[in-house]
N, C-alpha and C. Protein backbone atom coordinates (compact mmCIF):
# COMPACT_ATOMS: atom_id res chain seq x y z
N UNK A 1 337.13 310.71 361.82
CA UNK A 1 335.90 310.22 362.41
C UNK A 1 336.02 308.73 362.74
N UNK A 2 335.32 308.37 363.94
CA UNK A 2 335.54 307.01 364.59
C UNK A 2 334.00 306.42 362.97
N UNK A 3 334.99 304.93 363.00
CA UNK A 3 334.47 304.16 362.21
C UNK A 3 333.14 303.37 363.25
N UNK A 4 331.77 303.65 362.91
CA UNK A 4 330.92 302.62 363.95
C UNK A 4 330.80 301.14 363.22
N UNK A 5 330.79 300.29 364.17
CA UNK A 5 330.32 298.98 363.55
C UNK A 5 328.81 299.26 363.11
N UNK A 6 328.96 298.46 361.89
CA UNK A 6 327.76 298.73 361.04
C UNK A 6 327.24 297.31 360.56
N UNK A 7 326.16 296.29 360.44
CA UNK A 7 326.39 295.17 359.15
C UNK A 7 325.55 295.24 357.92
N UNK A 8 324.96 296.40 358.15
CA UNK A 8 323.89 296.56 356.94
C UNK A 8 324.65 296.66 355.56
N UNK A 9 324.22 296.11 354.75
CA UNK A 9 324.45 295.60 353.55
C UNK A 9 324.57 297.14 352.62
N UNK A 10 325.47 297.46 351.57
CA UNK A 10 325.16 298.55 350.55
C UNK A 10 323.79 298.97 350.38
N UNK A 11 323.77 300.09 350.62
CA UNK A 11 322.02 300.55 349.70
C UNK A 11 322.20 302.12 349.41
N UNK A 12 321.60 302.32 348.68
CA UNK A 12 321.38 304.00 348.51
C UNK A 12 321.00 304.32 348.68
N UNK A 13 319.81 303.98 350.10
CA UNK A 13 318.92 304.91 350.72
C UNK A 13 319.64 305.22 352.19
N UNK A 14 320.76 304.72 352.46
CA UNK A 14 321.64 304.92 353.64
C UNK A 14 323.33 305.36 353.03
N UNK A 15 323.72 305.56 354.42
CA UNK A 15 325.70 305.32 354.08
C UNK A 15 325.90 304.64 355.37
N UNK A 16 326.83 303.65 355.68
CA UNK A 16 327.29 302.45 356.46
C UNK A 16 327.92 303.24 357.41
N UNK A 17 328.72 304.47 357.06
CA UNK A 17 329.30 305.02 358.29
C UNK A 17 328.96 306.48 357.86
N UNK A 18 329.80 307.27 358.97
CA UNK A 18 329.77 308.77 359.40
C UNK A 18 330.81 309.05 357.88
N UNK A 19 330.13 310.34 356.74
CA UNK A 19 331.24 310.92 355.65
C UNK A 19 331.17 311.75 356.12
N UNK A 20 330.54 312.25 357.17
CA UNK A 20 330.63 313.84 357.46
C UNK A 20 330.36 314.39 358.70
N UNK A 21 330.38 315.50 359.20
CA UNK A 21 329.79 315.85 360.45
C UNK A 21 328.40 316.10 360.37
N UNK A 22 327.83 315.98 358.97
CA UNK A 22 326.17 316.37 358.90
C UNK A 22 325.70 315.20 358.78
N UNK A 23 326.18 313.95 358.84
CA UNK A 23 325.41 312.69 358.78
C UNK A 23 324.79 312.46 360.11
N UNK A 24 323.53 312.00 360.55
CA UNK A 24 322.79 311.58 361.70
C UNK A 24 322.98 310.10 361.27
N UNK A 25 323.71 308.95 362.34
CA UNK A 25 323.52 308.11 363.28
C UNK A 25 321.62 307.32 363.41
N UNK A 26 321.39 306.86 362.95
CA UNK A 26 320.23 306.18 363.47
C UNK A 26 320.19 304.67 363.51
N UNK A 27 319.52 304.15 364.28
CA UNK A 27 319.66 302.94 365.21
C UNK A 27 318.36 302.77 364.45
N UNK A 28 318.18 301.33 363.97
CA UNK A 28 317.30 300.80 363.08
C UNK A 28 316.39 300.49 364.35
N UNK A 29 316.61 299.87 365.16
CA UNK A 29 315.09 299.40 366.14
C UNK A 29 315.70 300.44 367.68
N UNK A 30 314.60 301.11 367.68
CA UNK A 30 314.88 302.26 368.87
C UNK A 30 314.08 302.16 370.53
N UNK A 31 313.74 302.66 370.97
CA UNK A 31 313.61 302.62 372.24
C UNK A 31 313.87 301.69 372.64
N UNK A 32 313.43 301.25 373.81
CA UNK A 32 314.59 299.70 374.57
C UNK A 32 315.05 298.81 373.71
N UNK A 33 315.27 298.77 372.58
CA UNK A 33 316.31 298.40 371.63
C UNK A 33 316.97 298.47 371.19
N UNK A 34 317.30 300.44 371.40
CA UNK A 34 318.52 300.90 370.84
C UNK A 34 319.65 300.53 371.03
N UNK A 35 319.90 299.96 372.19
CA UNK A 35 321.44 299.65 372.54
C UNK A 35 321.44 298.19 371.94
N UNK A 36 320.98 297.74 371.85
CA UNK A 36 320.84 296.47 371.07
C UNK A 36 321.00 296.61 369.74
N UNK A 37 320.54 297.65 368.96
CA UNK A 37 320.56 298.09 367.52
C UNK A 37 321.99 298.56 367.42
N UNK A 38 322.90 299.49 368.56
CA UNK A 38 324.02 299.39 368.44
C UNK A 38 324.99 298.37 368.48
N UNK A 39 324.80 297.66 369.29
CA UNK A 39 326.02 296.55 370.02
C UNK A 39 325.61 295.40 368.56
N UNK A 40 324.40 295.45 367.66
CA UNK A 40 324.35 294.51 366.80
C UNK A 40 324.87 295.16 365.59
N UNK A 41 325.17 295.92 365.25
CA UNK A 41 325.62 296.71 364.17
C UNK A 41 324.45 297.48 362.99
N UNK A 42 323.05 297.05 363.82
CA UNK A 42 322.20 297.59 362.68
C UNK A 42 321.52 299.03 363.00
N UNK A 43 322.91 300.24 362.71
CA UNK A 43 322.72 301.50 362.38
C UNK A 43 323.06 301.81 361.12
N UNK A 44 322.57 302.90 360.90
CA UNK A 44 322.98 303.63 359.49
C UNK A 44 323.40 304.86 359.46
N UNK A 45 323.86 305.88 358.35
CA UNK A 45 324.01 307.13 358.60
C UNK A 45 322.88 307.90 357.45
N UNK A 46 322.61 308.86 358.00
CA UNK A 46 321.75 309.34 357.13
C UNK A 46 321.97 310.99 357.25
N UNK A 47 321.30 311.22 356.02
CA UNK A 47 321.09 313.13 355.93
C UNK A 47 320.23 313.61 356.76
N UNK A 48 320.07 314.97 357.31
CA UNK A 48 319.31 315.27 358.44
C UNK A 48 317.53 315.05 357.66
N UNK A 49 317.52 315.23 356.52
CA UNK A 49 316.24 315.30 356.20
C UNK A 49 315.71 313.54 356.17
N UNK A 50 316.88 312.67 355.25
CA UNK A 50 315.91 311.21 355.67
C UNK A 50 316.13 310.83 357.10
N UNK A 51 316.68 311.92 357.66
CA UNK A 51 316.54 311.19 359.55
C UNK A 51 315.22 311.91 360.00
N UNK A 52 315.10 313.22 359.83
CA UNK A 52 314.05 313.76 360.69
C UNK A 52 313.14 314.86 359.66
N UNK A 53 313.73 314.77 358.21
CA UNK A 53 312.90 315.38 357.35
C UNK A 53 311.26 314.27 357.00
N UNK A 54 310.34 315.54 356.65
CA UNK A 54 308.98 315.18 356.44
C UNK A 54 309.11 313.43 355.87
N UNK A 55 309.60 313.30 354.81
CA UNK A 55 309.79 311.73 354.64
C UNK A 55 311.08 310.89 355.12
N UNK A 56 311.59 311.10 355.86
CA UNK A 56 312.79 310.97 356.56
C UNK A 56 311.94 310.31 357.74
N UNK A 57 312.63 308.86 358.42
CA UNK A 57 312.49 308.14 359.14
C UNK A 57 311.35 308.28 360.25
N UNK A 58 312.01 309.50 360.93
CA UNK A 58 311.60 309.77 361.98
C UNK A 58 309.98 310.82 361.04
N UNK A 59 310.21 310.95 360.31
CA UNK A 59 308.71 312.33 359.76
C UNK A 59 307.84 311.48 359.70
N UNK A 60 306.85 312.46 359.69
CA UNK A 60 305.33 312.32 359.42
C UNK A 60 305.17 311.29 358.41
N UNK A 61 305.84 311.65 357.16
CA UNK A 61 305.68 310.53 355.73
C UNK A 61 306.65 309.48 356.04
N UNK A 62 307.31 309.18 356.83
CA UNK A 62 308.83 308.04 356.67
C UNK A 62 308.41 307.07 357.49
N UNK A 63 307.29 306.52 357.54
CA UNK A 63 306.75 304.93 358.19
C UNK A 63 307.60 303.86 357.15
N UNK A 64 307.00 304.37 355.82
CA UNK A 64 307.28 303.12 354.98
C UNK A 64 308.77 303.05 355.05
N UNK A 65 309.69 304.20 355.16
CA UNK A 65 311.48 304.23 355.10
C UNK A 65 311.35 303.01 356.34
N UNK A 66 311.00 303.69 357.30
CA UNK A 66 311.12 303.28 358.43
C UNK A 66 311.33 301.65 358.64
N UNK A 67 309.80 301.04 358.48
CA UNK A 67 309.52 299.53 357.58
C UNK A 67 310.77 298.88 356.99
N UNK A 68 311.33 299.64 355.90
CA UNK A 68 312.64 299.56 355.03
C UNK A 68 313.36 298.92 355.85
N UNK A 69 313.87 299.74 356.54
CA UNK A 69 315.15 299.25 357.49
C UNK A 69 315.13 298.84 357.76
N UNK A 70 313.64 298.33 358.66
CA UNK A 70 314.02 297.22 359.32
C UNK A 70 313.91 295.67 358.95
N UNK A 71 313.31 295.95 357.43
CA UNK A 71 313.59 294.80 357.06
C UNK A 71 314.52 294.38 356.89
N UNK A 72 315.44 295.23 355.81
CA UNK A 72 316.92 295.05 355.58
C UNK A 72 317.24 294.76 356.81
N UNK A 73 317.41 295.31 358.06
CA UNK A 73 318.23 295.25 359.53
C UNK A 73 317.90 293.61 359.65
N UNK A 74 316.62 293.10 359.86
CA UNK A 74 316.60 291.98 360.19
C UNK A 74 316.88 290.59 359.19
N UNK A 75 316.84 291.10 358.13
CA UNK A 75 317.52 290.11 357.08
C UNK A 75 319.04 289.88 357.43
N UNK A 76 319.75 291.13 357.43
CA UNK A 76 321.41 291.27 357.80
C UNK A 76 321.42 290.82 358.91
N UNK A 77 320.98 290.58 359.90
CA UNK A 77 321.04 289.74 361.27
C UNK A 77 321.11 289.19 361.55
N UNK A 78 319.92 287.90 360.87
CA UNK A 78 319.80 286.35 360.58
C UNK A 78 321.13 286.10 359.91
N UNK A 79 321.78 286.93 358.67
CA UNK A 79 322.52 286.29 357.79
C UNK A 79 324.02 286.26 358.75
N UNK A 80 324.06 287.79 358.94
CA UNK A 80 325.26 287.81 360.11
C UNK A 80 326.16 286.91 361.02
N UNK A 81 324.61 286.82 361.86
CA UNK A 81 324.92 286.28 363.03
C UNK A 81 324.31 284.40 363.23
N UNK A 82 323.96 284.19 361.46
CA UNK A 82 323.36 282.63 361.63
C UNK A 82 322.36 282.74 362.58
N UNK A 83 321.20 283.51 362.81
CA UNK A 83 320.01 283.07 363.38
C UNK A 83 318.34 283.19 362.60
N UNK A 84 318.13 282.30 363.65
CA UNK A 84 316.23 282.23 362.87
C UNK A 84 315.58 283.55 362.80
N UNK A 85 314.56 282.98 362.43
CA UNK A 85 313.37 284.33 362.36
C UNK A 85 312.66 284.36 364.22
N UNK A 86 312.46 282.86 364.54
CA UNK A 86 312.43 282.75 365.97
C UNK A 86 313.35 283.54 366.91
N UNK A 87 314.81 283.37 366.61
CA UNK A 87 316.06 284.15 367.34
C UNK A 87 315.42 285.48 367.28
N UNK A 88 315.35 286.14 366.15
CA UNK A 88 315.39 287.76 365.84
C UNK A 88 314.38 287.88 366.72
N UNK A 89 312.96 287.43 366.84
CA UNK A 89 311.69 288.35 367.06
C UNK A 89 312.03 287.90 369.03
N UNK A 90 312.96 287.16 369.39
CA UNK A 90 313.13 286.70 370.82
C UNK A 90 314.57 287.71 370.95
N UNK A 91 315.09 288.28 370.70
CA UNK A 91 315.99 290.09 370.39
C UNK A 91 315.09 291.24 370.56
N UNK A 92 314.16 291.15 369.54
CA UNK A 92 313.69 292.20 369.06
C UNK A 92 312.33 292.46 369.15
N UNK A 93 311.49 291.22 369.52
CA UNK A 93 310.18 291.48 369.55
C UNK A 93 308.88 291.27 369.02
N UNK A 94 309.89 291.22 367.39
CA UNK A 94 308.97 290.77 366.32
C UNK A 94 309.67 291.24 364.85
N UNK A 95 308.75 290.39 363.97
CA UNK A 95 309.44 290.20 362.59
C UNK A 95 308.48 290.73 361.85
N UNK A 96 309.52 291.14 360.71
CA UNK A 96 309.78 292.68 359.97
C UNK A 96 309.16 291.86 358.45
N UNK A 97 309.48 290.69 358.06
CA UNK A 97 309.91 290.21 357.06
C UNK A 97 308.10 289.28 356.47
């Protein structure tokens, strides 16, 4: 399996890359951001249920996961790439933190 650039930090509510063919790919800030969420490294891999299960990202209950990430995403960003909280929300739109 191709290794994706990733910069999100260890956690145990994600895995940094693909262990399997059942891991889902998700892009921490999505619609006209997704390619931006790629080319910056802040994806994750996840199980089909925390991607699209009831409390899983994308579900009905997974706002607060959701929230999660992107805090972590935008913390790892600033630290990454040395930018402000100004930089991020002029990327992205707005701040998480």
């Amino acid at each position: 399996m191709k290794k994706e650039f990733c910069i999100m930090p260890l956690n145990q509510a994600y895995m940094q890359q693909r262990t399997s063919m059942f891991c889902e790919r998700h892009e921490v800030f999505f619609g006209s951001n997704r390619q931006k969420s790629i080319k910056d490294g802040l994806v994750v891999f996840l199980t089909p249920e925390m991607h699209r299960g009831t409390i899983g990202v994308h579900g009905k209950s997974g706002h607060r996961f959701d929230i999660y990430l992107k805090q972590i995403a935008q913390k790892a960003w600033q630290e990454y790439y040395n930018k402000t909280t100004e930089e991020f929300i002029q990327r992205y739109g707005k701040n998480y933190l």
